[in-house]
PDB file of N, CA and C in Angstrom:
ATOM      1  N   UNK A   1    -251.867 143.475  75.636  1.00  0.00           N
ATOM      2  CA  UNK A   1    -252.093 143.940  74.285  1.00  0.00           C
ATOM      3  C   UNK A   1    -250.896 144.779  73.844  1.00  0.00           C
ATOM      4  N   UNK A   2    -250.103 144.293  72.561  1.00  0.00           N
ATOM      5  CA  UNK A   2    -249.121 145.239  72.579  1.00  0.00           C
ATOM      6  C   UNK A   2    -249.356 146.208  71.177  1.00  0.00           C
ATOM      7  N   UNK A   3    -248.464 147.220  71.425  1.00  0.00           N
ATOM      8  CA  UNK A   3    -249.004 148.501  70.464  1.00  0.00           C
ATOM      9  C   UNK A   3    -248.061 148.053  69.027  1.00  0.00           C
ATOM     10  N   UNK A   4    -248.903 148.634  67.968  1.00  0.00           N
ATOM     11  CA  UNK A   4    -247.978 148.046  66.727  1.00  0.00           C
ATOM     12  C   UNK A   4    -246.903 148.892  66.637  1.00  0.00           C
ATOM     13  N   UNK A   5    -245.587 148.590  66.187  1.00  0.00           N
ATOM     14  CA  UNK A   5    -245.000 149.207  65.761  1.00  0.00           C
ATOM     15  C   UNK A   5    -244.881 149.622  64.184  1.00  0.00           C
ATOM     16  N   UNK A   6    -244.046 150.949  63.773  1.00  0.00           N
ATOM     17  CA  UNK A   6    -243.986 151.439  62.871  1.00  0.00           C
ATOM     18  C   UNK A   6    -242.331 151.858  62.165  1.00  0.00           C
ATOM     19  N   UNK A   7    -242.713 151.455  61.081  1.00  0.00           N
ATOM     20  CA  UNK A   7    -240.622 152.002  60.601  1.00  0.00           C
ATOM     21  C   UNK A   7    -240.987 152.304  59.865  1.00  0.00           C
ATOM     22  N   UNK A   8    -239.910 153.997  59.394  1.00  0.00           N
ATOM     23  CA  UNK A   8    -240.041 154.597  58.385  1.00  0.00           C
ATOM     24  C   UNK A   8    -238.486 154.464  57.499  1.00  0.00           C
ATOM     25  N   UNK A   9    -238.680 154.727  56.171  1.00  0.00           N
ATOM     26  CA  UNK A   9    -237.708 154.499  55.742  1.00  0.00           C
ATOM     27  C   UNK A   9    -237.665 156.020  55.052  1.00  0.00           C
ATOM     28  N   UNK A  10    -236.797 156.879  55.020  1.00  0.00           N
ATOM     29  CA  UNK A  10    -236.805 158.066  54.854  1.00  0.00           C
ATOM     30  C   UNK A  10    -235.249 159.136  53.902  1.00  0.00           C
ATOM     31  N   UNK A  11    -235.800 160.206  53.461  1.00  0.00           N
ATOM     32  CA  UNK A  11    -234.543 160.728  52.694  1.00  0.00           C
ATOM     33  C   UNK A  11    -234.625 161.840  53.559  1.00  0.00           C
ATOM     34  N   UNK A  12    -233.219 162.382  53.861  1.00  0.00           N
ATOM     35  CA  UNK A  12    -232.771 163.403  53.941  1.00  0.00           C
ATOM     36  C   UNK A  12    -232.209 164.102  53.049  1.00  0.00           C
ATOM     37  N   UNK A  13    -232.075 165.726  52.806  1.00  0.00           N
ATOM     38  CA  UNK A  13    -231.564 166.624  52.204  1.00  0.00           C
ATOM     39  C   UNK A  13    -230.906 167.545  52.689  1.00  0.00           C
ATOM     40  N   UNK A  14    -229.699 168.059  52.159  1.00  0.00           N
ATOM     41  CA  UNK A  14    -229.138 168.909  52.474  1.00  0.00           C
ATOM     42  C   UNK A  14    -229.639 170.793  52.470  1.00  0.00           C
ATOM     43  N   UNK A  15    -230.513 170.779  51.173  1.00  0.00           N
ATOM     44  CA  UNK A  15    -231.097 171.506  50.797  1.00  0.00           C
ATOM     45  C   UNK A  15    -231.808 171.208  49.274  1.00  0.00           C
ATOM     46  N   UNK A  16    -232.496 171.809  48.657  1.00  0.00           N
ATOM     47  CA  UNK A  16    -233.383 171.602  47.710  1.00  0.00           C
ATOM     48  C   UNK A  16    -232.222 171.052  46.229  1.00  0.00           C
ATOM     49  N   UNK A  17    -232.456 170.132  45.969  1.00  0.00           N
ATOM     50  CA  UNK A  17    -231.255 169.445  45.131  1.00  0.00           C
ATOM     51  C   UNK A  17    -230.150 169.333  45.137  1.00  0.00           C
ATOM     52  N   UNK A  18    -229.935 169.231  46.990  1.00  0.00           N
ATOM     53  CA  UNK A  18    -229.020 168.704  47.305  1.00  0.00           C
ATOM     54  C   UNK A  18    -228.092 167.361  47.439  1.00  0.00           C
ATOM     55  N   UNK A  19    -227.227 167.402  48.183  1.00  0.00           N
ATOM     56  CA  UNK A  19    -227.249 166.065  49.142  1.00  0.00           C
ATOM     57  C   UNK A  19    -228.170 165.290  49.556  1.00  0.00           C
ATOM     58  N   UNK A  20    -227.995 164.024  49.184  1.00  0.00           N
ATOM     59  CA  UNK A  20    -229.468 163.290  49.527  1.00  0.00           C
ATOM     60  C   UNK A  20    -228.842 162.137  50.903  1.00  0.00           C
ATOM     61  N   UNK A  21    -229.854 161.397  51.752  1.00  0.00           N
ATOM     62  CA  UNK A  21    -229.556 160.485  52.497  1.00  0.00           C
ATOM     63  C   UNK A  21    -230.579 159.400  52.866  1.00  0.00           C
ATOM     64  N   UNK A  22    -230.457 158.613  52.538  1.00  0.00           N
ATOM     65  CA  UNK A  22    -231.338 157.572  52.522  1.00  0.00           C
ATOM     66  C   UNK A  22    -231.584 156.390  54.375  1.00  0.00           C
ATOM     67  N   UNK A  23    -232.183 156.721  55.468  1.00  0.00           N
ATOM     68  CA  UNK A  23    -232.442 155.710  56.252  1.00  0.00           C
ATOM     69  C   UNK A  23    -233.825 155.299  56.503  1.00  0.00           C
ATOM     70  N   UNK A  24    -233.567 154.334  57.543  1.00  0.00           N
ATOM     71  CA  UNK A  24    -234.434 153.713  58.054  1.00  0.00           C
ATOM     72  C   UNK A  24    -234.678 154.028  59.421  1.00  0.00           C
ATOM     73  N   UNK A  25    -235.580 154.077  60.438  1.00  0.00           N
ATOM     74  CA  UNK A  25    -235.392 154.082  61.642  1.00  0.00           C
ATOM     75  C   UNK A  25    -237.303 153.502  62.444  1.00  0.00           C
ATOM     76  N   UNK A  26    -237.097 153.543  63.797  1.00  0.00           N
ATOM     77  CA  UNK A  26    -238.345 153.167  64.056  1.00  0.00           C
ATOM     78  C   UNK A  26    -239.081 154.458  64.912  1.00  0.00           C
ATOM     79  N   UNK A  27    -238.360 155.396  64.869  1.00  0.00           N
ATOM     80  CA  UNK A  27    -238.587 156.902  65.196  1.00  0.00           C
ATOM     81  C   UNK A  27    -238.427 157.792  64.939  1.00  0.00           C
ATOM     82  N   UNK A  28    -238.901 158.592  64.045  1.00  0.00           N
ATOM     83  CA  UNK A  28    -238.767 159.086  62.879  1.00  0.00           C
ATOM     84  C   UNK A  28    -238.778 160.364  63.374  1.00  0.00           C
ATOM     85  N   UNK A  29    -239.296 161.139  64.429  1.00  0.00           N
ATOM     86  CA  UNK A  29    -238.802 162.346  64.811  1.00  0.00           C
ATOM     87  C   UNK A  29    -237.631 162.401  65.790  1.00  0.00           C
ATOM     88  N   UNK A  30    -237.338 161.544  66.576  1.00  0.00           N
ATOM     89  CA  UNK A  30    -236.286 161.398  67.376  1.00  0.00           C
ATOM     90  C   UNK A  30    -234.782 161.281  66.397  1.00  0.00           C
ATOM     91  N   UNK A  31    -234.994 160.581  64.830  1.00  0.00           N
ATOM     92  CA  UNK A  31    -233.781 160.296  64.693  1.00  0.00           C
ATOM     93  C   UNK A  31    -233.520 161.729  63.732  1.00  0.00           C
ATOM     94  N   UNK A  32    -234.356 161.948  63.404  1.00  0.00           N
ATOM     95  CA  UNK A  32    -234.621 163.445  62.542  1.00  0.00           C
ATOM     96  C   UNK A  32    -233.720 164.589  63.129  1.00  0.00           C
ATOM     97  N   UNK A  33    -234.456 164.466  64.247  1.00  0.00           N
ATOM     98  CA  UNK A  33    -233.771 165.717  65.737  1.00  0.00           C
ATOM     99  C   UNK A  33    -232.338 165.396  65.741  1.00  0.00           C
ATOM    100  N   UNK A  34    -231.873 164.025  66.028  1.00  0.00           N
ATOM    101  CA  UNK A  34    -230.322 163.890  66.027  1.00  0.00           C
ATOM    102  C   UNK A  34    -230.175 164.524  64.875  1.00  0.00           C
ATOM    103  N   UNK A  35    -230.347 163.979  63.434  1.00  0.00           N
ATOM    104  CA  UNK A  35    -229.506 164.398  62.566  1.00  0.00           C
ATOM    105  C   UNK A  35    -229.336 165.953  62.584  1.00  0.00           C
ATOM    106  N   UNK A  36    -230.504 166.808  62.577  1.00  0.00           N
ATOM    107  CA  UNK A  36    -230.598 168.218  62.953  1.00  0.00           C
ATOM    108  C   UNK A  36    -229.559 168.962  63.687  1.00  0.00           C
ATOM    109  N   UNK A  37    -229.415 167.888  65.013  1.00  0.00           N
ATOM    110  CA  UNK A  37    -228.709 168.318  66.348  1.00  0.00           C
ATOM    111  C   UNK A  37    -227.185 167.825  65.812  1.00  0.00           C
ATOM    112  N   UNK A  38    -226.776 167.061  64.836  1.00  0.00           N
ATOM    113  CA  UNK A  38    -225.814 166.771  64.358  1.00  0.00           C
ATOM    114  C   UNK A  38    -224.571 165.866  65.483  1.00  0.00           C
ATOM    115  N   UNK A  39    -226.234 165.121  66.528  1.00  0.00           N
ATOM    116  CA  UNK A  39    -225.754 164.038  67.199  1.00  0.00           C
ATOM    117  C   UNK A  39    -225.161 162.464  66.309  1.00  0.00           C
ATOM    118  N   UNK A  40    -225.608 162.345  64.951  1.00  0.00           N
ATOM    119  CA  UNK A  40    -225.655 161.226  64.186  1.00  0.00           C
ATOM    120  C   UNK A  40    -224.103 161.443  63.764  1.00  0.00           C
ATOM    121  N   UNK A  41    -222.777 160.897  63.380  1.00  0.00           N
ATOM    122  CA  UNK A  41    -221.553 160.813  63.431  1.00  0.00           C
ATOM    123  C   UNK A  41    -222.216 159.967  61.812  1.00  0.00           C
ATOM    124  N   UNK A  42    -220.898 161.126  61.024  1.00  0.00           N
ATOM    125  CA  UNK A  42    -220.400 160.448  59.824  1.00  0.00           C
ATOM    126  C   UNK A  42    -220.857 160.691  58.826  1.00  0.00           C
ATOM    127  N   UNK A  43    -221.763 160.340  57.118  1.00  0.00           N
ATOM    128  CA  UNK A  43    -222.005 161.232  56.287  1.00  0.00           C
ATOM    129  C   UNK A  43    -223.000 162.636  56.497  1.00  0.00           C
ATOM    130  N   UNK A  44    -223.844 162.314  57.368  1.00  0.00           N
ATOM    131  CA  UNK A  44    -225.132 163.348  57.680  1.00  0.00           C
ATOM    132  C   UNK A  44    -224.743 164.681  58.147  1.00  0.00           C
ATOM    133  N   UNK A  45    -223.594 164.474  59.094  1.00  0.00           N
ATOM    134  CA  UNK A  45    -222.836 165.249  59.711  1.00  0.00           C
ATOM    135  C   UNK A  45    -221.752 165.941  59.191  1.00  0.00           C
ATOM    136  N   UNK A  46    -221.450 165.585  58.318  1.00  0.00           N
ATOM    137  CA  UNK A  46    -220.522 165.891  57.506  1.00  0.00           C
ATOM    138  C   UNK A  46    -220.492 166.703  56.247  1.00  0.00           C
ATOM    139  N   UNK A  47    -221.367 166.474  56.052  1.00  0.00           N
ATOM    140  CA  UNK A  47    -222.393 167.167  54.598  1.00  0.00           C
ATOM    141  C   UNK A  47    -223.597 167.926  55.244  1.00  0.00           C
ATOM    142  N   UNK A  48    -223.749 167.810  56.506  1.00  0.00           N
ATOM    143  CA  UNK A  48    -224.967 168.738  56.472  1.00  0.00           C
ATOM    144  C   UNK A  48    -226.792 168.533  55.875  1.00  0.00           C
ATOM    145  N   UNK A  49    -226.502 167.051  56.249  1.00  0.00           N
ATOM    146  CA  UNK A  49    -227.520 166.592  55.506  1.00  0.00           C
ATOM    147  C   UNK A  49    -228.569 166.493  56.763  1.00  0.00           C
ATOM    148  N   UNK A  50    -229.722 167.295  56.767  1.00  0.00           N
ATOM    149  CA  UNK A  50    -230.662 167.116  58.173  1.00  0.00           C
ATOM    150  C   UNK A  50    -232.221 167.744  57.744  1.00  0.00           C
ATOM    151  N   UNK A  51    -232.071 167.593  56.787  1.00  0.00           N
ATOM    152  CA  UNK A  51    -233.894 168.282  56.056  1.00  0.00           C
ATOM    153  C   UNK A  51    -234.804 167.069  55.662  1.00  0.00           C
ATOM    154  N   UNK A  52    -235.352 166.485  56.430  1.00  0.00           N
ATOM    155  CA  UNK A  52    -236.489 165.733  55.861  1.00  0.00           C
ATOM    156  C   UNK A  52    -237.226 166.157  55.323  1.00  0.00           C
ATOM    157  N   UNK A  53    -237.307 165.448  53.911  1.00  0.00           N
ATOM    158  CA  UNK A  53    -238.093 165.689  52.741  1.00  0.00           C
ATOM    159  C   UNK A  53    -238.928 164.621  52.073  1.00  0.00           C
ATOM    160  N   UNK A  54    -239.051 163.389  52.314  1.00  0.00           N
ATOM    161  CA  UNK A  54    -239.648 162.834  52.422  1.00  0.00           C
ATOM    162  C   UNK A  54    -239.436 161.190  53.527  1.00  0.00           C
ATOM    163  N   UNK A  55    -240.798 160.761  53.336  1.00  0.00           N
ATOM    164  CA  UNK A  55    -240.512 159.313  53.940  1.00  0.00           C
ATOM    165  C   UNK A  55    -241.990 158.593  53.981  1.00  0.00           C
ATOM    166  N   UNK A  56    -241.702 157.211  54.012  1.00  0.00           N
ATOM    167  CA  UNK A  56    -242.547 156.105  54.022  1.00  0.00           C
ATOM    168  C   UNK A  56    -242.753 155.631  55.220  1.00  0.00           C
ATOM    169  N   UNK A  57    -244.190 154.884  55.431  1.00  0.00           N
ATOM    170  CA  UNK A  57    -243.877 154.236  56.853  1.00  0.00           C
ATOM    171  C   UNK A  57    -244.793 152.524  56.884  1.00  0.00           C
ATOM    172  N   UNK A  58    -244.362 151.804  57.512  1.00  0.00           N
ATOM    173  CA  UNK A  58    -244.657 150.555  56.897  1.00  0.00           C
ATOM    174  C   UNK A  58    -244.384 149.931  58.377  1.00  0.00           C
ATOM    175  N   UNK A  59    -245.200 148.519  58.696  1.00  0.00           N
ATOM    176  CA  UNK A  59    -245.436 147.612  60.099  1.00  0.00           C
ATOM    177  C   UNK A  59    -244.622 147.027  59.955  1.00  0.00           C
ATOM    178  N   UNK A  60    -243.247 146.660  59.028  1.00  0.00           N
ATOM    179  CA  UNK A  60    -242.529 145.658  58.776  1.00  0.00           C
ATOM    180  C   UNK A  60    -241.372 146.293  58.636  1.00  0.00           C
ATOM    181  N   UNK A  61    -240.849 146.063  59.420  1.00  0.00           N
ATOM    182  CA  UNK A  61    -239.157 145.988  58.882  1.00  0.00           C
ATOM    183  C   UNK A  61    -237.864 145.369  58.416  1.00  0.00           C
ATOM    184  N   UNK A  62    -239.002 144.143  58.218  1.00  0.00           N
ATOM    185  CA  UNK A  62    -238.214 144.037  56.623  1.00  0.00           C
ATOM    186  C   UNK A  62    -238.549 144.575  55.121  1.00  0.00           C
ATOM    187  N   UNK A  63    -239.433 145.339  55.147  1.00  0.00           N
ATOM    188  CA  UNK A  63    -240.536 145.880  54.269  1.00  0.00           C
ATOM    189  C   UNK A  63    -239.405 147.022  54.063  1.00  0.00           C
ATOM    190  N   UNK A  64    -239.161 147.173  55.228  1.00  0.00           N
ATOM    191  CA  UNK A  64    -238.765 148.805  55.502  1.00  0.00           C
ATOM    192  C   UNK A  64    -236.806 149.087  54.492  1.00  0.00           C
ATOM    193  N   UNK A  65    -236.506 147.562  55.483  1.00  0.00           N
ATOM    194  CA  UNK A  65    -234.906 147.396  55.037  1.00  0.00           C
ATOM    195  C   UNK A  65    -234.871 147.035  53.675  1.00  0.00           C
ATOM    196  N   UNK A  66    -236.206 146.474  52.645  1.00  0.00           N
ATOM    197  CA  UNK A  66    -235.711 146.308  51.733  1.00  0.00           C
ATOM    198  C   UNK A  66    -235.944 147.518  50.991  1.00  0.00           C
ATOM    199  N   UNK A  67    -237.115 148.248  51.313  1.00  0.00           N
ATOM    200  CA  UNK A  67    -237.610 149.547  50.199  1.00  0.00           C
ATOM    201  C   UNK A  67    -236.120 150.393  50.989  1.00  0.00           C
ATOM    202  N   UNK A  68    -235.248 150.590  51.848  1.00  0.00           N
ATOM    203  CA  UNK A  68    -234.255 151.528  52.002  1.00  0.00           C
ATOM    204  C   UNK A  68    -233.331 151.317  50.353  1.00  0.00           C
ATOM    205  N   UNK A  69    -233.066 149.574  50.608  1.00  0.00           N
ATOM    206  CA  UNK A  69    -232.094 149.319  49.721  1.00  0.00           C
ATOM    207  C   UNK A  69    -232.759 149.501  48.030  1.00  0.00           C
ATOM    208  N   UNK A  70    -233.814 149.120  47.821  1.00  0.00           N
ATOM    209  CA  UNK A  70    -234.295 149.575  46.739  1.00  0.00           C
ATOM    210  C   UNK A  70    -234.107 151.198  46.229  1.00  0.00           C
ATOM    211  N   UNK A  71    -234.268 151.795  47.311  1.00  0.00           N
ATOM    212  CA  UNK A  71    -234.494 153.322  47.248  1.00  0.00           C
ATOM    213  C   UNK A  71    -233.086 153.398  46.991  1.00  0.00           C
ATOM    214  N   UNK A  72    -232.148 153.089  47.642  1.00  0.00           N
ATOM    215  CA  UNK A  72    -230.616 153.567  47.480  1.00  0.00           C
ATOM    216  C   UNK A  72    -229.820 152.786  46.141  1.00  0.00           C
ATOM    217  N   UNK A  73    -230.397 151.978  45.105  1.00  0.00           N
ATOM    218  CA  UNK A  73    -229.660 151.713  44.109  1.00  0.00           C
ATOM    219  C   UNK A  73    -230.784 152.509  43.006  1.00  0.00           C
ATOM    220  N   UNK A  74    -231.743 153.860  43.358  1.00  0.00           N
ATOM    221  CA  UNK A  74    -232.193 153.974  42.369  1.00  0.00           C
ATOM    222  C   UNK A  74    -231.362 155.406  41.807  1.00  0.00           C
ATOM    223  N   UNK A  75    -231.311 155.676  40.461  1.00  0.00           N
ATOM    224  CA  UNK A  75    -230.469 156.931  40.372  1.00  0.00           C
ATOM    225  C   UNK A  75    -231.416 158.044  40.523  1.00  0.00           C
ATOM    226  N   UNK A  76    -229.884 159.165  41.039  1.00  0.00           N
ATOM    227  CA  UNK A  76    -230.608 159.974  41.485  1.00  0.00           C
ATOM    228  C   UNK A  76    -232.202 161.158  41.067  1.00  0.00           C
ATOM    229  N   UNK A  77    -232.329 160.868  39.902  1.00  0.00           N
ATOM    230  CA  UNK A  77    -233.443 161.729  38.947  1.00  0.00           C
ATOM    231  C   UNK A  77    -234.448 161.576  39.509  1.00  0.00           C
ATOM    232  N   UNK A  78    -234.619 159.457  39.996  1.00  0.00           N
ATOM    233  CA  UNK A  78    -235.623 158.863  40.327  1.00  0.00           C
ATOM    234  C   UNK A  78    -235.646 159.274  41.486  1.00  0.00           C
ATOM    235  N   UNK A  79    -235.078 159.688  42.542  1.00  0.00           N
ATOM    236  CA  UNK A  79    -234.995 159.969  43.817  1.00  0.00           C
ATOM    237  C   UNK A  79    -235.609 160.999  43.932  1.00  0.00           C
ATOM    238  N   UNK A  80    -235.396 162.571  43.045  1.00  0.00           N
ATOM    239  CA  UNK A  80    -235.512 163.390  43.202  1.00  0.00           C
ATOM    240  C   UNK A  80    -237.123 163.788  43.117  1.00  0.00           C
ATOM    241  N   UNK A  81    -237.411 162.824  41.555  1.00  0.00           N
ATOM    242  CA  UNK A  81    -239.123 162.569  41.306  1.00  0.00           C
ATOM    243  C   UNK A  81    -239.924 162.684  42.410  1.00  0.00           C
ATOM    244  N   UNK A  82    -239.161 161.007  42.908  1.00  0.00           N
ATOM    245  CA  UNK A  82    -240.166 160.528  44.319  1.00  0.00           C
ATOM    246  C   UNK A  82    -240.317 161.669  45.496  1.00  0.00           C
ATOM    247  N   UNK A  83    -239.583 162.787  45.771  1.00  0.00           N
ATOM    248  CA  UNK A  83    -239.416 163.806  46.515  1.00  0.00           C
ATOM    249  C   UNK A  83    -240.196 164.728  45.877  1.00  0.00           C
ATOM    250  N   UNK A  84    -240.111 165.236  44.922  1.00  0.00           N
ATOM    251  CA  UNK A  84    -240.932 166.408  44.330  1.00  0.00           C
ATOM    252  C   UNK A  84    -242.196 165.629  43.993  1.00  0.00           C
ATOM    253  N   UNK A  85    -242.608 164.739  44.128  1.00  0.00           N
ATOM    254  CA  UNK A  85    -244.056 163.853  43.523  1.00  0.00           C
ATOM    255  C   UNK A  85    -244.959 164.282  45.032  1.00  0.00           C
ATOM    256  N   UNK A  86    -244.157 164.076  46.436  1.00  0.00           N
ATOM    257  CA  UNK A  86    -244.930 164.432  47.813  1.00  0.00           C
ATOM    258  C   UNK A  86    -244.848 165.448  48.326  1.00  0.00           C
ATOM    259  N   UNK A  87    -243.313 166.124  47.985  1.00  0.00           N
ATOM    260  CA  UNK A  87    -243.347 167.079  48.807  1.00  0.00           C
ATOM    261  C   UNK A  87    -242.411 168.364  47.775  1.00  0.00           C
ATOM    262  N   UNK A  88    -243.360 168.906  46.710  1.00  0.00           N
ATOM    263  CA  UNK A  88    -242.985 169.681  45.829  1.00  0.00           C
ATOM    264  C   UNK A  88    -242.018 171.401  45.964  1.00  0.00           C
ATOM    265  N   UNK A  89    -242.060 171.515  47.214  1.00  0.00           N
ATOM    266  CA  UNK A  89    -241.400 172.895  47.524  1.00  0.00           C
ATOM    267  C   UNK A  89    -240.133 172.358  48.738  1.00  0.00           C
ATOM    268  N   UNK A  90    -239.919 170.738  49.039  1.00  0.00           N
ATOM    269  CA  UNK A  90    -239.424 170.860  49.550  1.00  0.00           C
ATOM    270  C   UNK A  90    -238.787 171.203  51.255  1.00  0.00           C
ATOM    271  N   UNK A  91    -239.809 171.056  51.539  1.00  0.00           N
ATOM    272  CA  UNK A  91    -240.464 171.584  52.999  1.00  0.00           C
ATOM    273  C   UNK A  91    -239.795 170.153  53.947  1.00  0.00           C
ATOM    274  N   UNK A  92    -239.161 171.179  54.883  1.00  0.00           N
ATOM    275  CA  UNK A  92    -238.655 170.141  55.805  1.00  0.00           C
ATOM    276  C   UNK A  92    -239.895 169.428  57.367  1.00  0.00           C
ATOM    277  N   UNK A  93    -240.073 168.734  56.835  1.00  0.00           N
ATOM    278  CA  UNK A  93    -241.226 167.720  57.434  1.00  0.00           C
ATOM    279  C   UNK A  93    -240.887 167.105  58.593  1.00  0.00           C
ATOM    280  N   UNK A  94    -240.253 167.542  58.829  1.00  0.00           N
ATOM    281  CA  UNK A  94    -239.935 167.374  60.376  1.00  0.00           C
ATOM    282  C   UNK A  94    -240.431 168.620  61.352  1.00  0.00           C
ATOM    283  N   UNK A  95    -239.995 169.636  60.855  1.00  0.00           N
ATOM    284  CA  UNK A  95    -240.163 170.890  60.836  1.00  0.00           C
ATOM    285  C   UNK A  95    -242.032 170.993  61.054  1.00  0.00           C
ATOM    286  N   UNK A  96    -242.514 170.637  59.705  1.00  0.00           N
ATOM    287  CA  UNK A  96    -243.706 170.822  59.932  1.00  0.00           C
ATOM    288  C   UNK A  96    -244.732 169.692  60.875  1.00  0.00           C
ATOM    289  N   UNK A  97    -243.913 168.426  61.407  1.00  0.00           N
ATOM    290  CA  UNK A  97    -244.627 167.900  62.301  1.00  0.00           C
ATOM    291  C   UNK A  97    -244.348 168.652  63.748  1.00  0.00           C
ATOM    292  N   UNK A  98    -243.332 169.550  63.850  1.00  0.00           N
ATOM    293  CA  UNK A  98    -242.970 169.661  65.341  1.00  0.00           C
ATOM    294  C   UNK A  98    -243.866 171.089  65.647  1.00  0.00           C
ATOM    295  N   UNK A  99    -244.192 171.992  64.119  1.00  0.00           N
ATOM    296  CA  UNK A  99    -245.118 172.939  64.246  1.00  0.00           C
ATOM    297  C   UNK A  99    -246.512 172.296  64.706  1.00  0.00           C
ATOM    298  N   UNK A 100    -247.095 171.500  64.196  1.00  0.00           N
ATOM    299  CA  UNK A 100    -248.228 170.916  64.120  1.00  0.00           C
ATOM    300  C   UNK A 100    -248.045 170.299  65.662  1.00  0.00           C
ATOM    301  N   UNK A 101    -246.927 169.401  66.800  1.00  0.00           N
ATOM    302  CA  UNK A 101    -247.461 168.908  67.757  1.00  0.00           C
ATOM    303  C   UNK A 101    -247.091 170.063  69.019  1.00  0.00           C
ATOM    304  N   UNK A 102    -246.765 170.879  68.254  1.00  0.00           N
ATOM    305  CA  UNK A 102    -246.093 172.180  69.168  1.00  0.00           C
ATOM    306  C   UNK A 102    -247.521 172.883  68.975  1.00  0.00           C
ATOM    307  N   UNK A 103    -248.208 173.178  68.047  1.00  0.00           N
ATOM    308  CA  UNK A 103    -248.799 174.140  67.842  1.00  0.00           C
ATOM    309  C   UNK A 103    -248.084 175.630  67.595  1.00  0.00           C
ATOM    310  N   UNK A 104    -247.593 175.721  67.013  1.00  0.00           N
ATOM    311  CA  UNK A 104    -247.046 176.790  66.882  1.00  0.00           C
ATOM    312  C   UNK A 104    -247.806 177.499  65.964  1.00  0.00           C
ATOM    313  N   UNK A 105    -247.821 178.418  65.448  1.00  0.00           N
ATOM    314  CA  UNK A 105    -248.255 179.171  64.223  1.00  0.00           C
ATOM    315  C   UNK A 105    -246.647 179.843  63.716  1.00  0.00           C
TER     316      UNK A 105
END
């Protein structure tokens, strides 16, 4: 029996109307942590782009590769919407999943 997989297609921020970054990946806290850890080489790293602020998640990845590319020819206003529509203050969501499997308070 095999387990389903999942891909998220996701934005990064530099900070709150910042720098934006648009991927895809099939591990969405692991690739998060690189960008954070500023293991990922090249715009992310460069700009400082490592705040997840939002993301989608979908069984298909081609689902996934096309909503990236959709997402990345939309201008930026629309980008910003779709970010403040889920996650209105901005809150780095990575952050708050690692509180939540950490338990932290």
């Amino acid at each position: 029996m095999s387990q389903e997989k999942f891909y998220y297609v996701y934005i990064l921020a530099s900070h709150q109307n910042g720098t934006l970054y648009i991927g895809v990946t099939s591990n969405l806290i692991k690739r998060s942590w690189e960008h954070k850890n500023k293991i990922v080489e090249g715009f992310t790293k460069e700009y400082g782009v490592d705040k997840l602020v939002y993301y989608e998640t979908t069984n298909d990845i081609n689902s996934a590769l096309l909503r990236e590319k959709q997402l990345k020819k939309w201008n930026r206003q629309w980008k910003l919407e779709l970010i403040e529509k889920e996650n209105p203050n901005w809150a780095d969501l990575a952050m708050e999943y690692y509180k939540k499997e950490c338990d932290i308070k």
